[in-house]
Protein backbone atom coordinates (compact mmCIF):
# COMPACT_ATOMS: atom_id res chain seq x y z
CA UNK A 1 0.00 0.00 0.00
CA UNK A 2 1.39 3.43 -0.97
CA UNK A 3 1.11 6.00 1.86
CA UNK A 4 -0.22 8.99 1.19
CA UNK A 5 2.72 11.66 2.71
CA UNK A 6 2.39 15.36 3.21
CA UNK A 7 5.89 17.56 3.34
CA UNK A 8 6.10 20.79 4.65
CA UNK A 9 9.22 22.84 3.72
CA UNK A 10 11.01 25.75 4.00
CA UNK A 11 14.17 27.00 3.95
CA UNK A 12 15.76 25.80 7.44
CA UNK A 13 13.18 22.88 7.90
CA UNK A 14 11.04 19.64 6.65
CA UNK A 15 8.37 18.01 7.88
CA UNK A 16 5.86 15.34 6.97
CA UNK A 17 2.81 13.84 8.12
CA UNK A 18 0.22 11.64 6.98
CA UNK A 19 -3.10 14.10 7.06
CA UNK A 20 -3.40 17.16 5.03
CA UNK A 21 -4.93 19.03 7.58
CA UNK A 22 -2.26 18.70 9.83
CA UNK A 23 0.36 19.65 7.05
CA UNK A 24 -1.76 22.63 7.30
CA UNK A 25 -1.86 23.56 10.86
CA UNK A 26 2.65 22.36 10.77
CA UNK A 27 2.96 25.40 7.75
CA UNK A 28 0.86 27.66 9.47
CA UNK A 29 2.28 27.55 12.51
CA UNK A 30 6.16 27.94 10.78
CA UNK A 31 5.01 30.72 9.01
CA UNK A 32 3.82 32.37 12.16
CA UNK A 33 7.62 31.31 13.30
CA UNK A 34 9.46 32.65 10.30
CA UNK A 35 10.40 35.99 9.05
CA UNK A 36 8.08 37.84 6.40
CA UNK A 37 8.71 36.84 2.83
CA UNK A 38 9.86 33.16 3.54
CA UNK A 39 7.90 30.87 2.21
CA UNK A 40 6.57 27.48 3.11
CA UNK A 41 5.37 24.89 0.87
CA UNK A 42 3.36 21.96 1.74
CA UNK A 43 4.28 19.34 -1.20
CA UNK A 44 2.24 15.99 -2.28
CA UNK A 45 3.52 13.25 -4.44
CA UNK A 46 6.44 15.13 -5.43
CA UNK A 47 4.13 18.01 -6.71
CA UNK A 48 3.91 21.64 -3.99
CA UNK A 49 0.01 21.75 -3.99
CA UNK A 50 0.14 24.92 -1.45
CA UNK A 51 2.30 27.73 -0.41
CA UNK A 52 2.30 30.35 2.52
CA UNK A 53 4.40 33.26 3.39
CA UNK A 54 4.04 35.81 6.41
CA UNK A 55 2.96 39.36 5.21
CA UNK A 56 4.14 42.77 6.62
CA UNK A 57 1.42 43.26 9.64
CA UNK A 58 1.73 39.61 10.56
CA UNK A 59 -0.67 38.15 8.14
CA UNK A 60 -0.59 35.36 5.97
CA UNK A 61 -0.90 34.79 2.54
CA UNK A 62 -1.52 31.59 1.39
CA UNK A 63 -2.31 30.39 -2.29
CA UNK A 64 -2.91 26.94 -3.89
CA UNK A 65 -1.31 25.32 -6.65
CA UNK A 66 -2.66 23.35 -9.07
């Protein structure tokens, strides 16, 4: 059985999990971490589906890929 694998990556760090969701909350919470402008990417099946950076004002913006 293939597992399905989540990475979240950034510059100084990877990650992985097994559930989207909490790919999500692990690239949230390093963007919250990180310095504005860096972004994160949360990858599937060797494709980045989803990427988030910190905004000026402590925001974050956070688009999907297709």
């Amino acid at each position: 059985m293939i597992r399905e694998t989540w990475c979240i990556i950034s510059e100084n760090s990877f990650d992985e999990t097994d559930h989207f969701n909490d790919a999500l909350r692990i690239a949230r919470t390093l963007v919250l971490e990180g310095q504005t402008g860096e972004p994160i990417c949360i990858e599937h099946r060797g494709r980045v589906i989803r990427q988030m950076v910190l905004l000026p004002g402590g925001n974050i913006a956070e688009q999907e890929i297709e």
